[in-house]
Protein backbone atom coordinates (compact mmCIF):
# COMPACT_ATOMS: atom_id res chain seq x y z
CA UNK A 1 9.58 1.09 80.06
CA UNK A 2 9.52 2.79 83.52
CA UNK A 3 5.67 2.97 85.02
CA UNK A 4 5.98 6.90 85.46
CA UNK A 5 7.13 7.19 81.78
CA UNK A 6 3.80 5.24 81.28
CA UNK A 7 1.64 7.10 83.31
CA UNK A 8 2.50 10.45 81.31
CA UNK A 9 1.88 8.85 78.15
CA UNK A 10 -1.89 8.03 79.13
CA UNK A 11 -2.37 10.85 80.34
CA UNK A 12 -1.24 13.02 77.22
CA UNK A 13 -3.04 10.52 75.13
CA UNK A 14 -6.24 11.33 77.53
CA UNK A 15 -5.68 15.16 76.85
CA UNK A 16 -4.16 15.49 73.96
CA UNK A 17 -2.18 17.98 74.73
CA UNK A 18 1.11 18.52 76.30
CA UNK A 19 0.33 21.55 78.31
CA UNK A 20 -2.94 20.23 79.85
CA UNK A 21 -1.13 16.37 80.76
CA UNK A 22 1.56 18.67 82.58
CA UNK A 23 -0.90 20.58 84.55
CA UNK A 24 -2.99 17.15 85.27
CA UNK A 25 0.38 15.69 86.78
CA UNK A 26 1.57 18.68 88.32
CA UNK A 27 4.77 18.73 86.46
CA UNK A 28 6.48 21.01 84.14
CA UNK A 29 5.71 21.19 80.41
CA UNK A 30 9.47 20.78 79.36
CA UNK A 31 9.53 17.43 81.74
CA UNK A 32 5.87 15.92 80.24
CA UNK A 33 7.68 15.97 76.55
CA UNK A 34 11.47 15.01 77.70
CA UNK A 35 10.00 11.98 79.60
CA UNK A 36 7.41 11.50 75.85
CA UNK A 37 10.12 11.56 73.57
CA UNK A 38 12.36 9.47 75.69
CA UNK A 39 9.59 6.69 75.64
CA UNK A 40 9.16 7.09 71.50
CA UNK A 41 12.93 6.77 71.10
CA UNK A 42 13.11 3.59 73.28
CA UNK A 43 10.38 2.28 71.75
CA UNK A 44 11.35 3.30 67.99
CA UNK A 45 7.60 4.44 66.67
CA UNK A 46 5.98 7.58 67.04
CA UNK A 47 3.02 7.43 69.41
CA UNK A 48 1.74 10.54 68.24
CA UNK A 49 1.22 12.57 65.37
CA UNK A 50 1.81 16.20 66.21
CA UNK A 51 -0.77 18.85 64.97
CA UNK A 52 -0.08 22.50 66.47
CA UNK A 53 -0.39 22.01 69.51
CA UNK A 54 -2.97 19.45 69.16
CA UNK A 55 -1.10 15.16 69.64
CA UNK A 56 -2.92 12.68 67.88
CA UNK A 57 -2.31 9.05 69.05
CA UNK A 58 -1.30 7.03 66.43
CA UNK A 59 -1.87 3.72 65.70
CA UNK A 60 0.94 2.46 67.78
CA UNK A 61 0.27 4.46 70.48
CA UNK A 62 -3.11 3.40 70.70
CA UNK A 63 -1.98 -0.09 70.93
CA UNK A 64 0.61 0.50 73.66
CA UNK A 65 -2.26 2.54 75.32
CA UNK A 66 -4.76 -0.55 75.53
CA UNK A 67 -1.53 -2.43 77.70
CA UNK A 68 -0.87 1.13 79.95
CA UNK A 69 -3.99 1.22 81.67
CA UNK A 70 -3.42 -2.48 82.49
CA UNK A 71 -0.30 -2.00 83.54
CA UNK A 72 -0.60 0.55 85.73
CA UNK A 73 -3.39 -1.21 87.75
CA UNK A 74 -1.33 -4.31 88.46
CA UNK A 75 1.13 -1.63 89.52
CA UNK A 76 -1.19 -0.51 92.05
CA UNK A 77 -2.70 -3.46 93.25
CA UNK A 78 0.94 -4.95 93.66
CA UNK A 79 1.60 -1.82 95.57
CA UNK A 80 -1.23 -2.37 97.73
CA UNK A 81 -0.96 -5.99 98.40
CA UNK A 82 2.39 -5.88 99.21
CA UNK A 83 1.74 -2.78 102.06
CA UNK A 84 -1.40 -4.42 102.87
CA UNK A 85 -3.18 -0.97 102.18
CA UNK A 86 -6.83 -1.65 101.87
CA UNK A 87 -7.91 1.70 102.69
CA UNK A 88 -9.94 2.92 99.42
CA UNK A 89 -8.21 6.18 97.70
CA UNK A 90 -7.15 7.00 94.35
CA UNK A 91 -9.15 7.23 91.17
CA UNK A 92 -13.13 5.11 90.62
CA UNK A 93 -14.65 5.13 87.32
CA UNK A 94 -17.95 3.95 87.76
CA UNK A 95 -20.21 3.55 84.68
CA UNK A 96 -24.27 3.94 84.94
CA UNK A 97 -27.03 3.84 82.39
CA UNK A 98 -28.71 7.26 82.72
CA UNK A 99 -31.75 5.95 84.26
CA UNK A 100 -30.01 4.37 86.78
CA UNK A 101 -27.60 7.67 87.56
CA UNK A 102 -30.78 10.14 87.53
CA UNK A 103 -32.71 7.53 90.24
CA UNK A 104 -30.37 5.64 92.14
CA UNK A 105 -27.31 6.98 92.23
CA UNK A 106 -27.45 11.10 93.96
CA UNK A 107 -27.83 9.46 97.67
CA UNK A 108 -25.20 6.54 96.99
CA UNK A 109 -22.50 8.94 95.47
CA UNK A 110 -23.16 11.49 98.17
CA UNK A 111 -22.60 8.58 100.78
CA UNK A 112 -19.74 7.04 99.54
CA UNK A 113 -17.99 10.13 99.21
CA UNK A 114 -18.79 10.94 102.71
CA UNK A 115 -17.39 7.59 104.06
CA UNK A 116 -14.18 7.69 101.79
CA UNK A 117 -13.34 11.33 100.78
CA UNK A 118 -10.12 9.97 99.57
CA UNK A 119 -11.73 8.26 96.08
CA UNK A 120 -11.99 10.10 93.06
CA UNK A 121 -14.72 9.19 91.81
CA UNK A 122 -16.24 9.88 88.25
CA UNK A 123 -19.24 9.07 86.19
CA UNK A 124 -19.91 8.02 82.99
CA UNK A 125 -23.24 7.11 81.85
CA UNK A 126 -24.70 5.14 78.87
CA UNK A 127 -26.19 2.11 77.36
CA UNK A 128 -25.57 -1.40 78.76
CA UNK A 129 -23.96 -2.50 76.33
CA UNK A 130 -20.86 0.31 75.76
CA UNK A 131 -20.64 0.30 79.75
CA UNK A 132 -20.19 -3.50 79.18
CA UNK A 133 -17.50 -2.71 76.76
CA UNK A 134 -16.14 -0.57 78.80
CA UNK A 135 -15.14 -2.45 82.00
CA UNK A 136 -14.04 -5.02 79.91
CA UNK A 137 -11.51 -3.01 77.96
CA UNK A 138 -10.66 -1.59 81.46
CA UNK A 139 -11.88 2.01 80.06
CA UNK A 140 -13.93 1.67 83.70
CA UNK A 141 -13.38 0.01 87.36
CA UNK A 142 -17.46 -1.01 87.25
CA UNK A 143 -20.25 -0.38 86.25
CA UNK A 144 -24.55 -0.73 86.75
CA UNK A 145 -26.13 -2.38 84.27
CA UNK A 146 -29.35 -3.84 83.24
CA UNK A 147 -29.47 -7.91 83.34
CA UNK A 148 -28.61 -10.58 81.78
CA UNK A 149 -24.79 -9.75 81.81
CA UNK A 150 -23.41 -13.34 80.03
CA UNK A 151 -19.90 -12.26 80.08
CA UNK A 152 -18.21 -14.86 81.57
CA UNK A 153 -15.37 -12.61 82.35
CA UNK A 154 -17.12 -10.45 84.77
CA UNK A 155 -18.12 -10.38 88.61
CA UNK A 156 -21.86 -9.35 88.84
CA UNK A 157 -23.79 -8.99 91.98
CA UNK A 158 -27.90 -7.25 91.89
CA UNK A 159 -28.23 -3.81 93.29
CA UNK A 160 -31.36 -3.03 92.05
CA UNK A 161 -35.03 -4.03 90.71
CA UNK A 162 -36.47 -2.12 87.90
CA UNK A 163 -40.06 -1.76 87.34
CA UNK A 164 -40.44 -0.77 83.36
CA UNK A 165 -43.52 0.87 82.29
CA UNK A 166 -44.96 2.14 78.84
CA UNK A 167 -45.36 5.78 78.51
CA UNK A 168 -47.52 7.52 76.36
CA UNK A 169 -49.38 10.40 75.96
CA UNK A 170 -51.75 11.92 79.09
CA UNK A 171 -54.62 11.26 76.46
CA UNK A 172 -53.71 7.84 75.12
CA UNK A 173 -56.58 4.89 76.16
CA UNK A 174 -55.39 2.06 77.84
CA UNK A 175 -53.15 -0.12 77.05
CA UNK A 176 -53.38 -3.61 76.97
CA UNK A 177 -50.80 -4.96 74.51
CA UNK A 178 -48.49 -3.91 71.47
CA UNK A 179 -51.49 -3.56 69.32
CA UNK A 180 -52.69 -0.54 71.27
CA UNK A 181 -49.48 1.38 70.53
CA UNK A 182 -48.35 0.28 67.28
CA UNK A 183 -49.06 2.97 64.97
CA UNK A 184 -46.81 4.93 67.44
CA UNK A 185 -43.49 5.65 67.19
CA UNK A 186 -40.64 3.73 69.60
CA UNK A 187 -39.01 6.58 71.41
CA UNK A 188 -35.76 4.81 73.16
CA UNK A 189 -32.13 5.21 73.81
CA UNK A 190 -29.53 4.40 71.11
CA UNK A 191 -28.53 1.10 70.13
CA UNK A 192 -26.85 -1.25 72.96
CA UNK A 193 -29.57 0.13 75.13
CA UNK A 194 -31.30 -3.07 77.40
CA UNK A 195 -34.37 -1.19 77.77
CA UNK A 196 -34.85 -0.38 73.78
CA UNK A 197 -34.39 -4.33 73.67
CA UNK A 198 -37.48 -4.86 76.48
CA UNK A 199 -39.55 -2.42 74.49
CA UNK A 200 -38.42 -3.79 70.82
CA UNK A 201 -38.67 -7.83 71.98
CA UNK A 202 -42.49 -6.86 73.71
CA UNK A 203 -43.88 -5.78 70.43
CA UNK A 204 -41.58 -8.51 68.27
CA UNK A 205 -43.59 -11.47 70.39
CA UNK A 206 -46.91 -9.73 69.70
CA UNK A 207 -45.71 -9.70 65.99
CA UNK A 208 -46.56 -6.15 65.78
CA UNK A 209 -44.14 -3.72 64.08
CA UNK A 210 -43.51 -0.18 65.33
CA UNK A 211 -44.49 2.99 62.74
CA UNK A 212 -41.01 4.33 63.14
CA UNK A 213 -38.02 4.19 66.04
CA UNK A 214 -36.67 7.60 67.25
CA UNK A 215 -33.56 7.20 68.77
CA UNK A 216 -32.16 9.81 71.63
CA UNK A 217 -29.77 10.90 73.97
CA UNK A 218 -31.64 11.80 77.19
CA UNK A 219 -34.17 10.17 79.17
CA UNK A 220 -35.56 14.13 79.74
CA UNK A 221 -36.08 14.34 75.81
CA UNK A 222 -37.87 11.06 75.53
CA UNK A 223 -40.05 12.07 78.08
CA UNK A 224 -40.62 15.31 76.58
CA UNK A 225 -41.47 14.06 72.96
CA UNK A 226 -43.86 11.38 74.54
CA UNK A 227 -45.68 14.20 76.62
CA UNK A 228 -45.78 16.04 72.78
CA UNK A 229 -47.97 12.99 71.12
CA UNK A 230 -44.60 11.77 69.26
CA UNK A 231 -44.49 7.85 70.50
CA UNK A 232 -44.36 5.90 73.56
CA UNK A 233 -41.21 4.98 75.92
CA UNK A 234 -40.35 2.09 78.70
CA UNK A 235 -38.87 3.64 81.37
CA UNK A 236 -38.28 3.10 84.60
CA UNK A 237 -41.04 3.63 86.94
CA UNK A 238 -38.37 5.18 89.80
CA UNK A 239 -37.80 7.96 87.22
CA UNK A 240 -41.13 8.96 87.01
CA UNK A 241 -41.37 9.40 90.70
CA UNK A 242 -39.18 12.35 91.06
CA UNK A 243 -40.65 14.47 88.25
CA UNK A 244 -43.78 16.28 88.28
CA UNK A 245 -45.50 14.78 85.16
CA UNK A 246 -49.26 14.67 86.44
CA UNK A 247 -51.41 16.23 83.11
CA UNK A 248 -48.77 15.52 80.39
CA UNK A 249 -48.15 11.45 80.47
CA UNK A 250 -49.96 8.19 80.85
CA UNK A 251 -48.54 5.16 82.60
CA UNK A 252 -48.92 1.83 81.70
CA UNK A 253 -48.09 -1.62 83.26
CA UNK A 254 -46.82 -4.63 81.87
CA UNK A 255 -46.65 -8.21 82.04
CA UNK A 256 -44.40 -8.64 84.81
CA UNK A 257 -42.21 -11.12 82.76
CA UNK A 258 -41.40 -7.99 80.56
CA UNK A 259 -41.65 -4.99 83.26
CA UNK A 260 -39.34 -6.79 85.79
CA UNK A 261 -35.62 -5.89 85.79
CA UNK A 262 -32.36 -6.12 88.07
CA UNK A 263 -29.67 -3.81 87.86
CA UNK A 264 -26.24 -5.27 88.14
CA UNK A 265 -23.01 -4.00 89.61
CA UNK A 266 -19.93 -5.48 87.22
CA UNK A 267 -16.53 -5.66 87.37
CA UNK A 268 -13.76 -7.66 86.01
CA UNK A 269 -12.79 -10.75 87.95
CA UNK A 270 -9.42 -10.61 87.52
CA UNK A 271 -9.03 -7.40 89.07
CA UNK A 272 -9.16 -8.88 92.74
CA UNK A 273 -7.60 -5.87 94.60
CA UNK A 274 -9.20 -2.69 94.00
CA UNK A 275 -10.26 -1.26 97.31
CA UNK A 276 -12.14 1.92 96.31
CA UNK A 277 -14.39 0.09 93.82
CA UNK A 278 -14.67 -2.32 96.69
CA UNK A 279 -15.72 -0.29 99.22
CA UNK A 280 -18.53 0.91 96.12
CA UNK A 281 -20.05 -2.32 95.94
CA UNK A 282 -20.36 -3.08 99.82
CA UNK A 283 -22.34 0.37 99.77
CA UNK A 284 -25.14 -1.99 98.14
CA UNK A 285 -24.99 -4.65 100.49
C-alpha cells in the first residue's frame, strides 16, 4: 500500500464523499476514485459501500482506517527525524472539555497561532472521558482534561487548577452540604463528564440522593436552567467570571478536597516526535 493511496482513503472515509476528499486534497475527482479503487482491488474487499453519491465505510474499511491514521504519523515523524525538521507545521487536533475551551483556551489559541502560523490547528471539545478515548485511538494529537488520568499509556503534564463551585438559584439559602440541595435536580454534562463525577461522588459520600439528573450539551444551557429554578450545577468558578450573572445565580463553595481540580495536557507517549503539538504544550510552561 503506497502512503498517498492511504492518505486519500482517510480522507474520503472523513468526508464521505468523493467530490469533497478531491477538493480537500486539491486533486481531481477522476484521480481521488482511480487511486480508491486501485487500493480495494489490491486489497480484495470493498472499503466502502456506495450510496448515490454518498460512501459508507464498511467494516473493512473501518478496520484498515484505525491502522491509516497510524501510519501516516510514523510517516511524518520518520520524515521529520530523518530532515531534522522540528519546526511545528501541519495539522493539531487538540481536544478540550468545554469549560476548559470557553475559559482557558481564546488567549492560548490566539498565541500559539501567532507564534506558529504554520499549524492547523482544530478543536474538539467534550467530556474527559471521550477526549481520553480519543487521543488514545489517535482520533486527536492531545488533549485537556480534568485529573486523575490513570492511563498508563499517556504523557500528562498540569496546565491548570480548577476551582468547582455549586450553582443554584439567585434565591437559594446557603449551602452547607448535599442535604441543602437534594430535592434539586443534578444539572451536568453527559456521561464521561469528570465534573458530573465531582458533583455525583459529593452527594454519594453525604448518602444523599439527587431528585432527578438532567443531562446537557452546553455549559450556557446548564447555566440557564439553574438561573430558571430547575437544579444546581458544579462548574468552574473561571467560567463564571466572564459572564454577567449578578441577579440570576448563587455561588457556593466547597470543601476544598471536592472543589479543587487540575487540568491536564495528554498525549500519547509513544508519539515522541510531533513538533506542533510540542510547541502546544511548551505554551503552558
Amino acid at each position: 500500500m503506497e502512503l498517498s493511496a492511504l492518505r486519500i482513503f482517510k480522507a474520503v472515509a472523513e468526508e464521505g464523499s468523493v467530490t469533497q476528499a478531491a477538493a480537500r486534497l486539491h486533486r481531481v475527482q477522476s484521480n481521488v476514485s482511480a487511486r480508491l479503487a486501485q487500493l480495494e482491488e489490491g486489497l480484495g474487499v470493498a472499503l466502502f459501500h456506495r450510496s448515490g453519491r454518498r460512501l459508507l465505510i464498511t467494516a473493512e474499511g473501518e478496520r484498515l482506517l484505525a491502522y491509516t491514521g497510524r501510519l501516516l504519523r510514523l510517516a511524518d515523524e520518520a520524515q521529520a527525524a530523518v530532515r531534522g525538521d522540528q519546526r511545528p507545521a501541519g495539522q493539531l487536533r487538540i481536544g478540550a472539555m468545554e469549560t476548559t475551551a470557553a475559559a482557558r483556551l481564546p488567549q492560548v489559541l490566539a498565541a500559539f497561532h501567532k507564534r506558529h502560523p504554520d499549524v492547523e490547528l482544530t478543536l474538539e471539545t467534550g467530556p474527559t472521558d471521550q477526549l481520553v478515548h480519543a487521543v488514545l485511538n489517535h482520533k486527536l494529537d492531545a488533549a485537556l482534561v480534568a485529573a486523575p488520568v490513570t492511563r498508563p499509556e499517556l504523557e500528562q503534564v498540569p496546565v491548570f487548577e480548577e476551582e468547582l463551585v455549586l450553582l443554584t438559584g439567585d434565591r437559594h439559602g446557603p449551602v452547607s452540604g448535599p442535604e441543602d440541595v437534594g430535592r434539586k435536580a443534578l444539572l451536568v454534562f453527559r456521561s464521561g463528564c469528570a465534573y458530573r463525577r465531582k458533583l455525583e461522588g459529593w452527594f454519594a459520600e453525604a448518602g444523599v440522593t439527587p431528585s432527578r439528573v438532567s443531562e446537557f450539551g452546553t455549559f450556557e444551557a446548564i447555566i440557564g436552567c439553574v438561573a430558571a429554578g430547575m437544579g444546581v450545577a458544579l462548574m468552574p468558578r473561571e467560567v463564571l467570571k466572564q459572564r454577567k450573572l449578578a441577579g440570576t445565580i448563587r455561588v457556593h463553595t466547597l470543601p476544598p478536597e471536592f472543589a479543587m481540580v487540575q487540568t491536564m495536557l495528554v498525549w500519547r507517549e509513544d508519539v515522541v516526535l510531533h513538533p506542533a503539538r510540542q510547541a502546544f504544550a511548551a505554551g503552558f510552561s
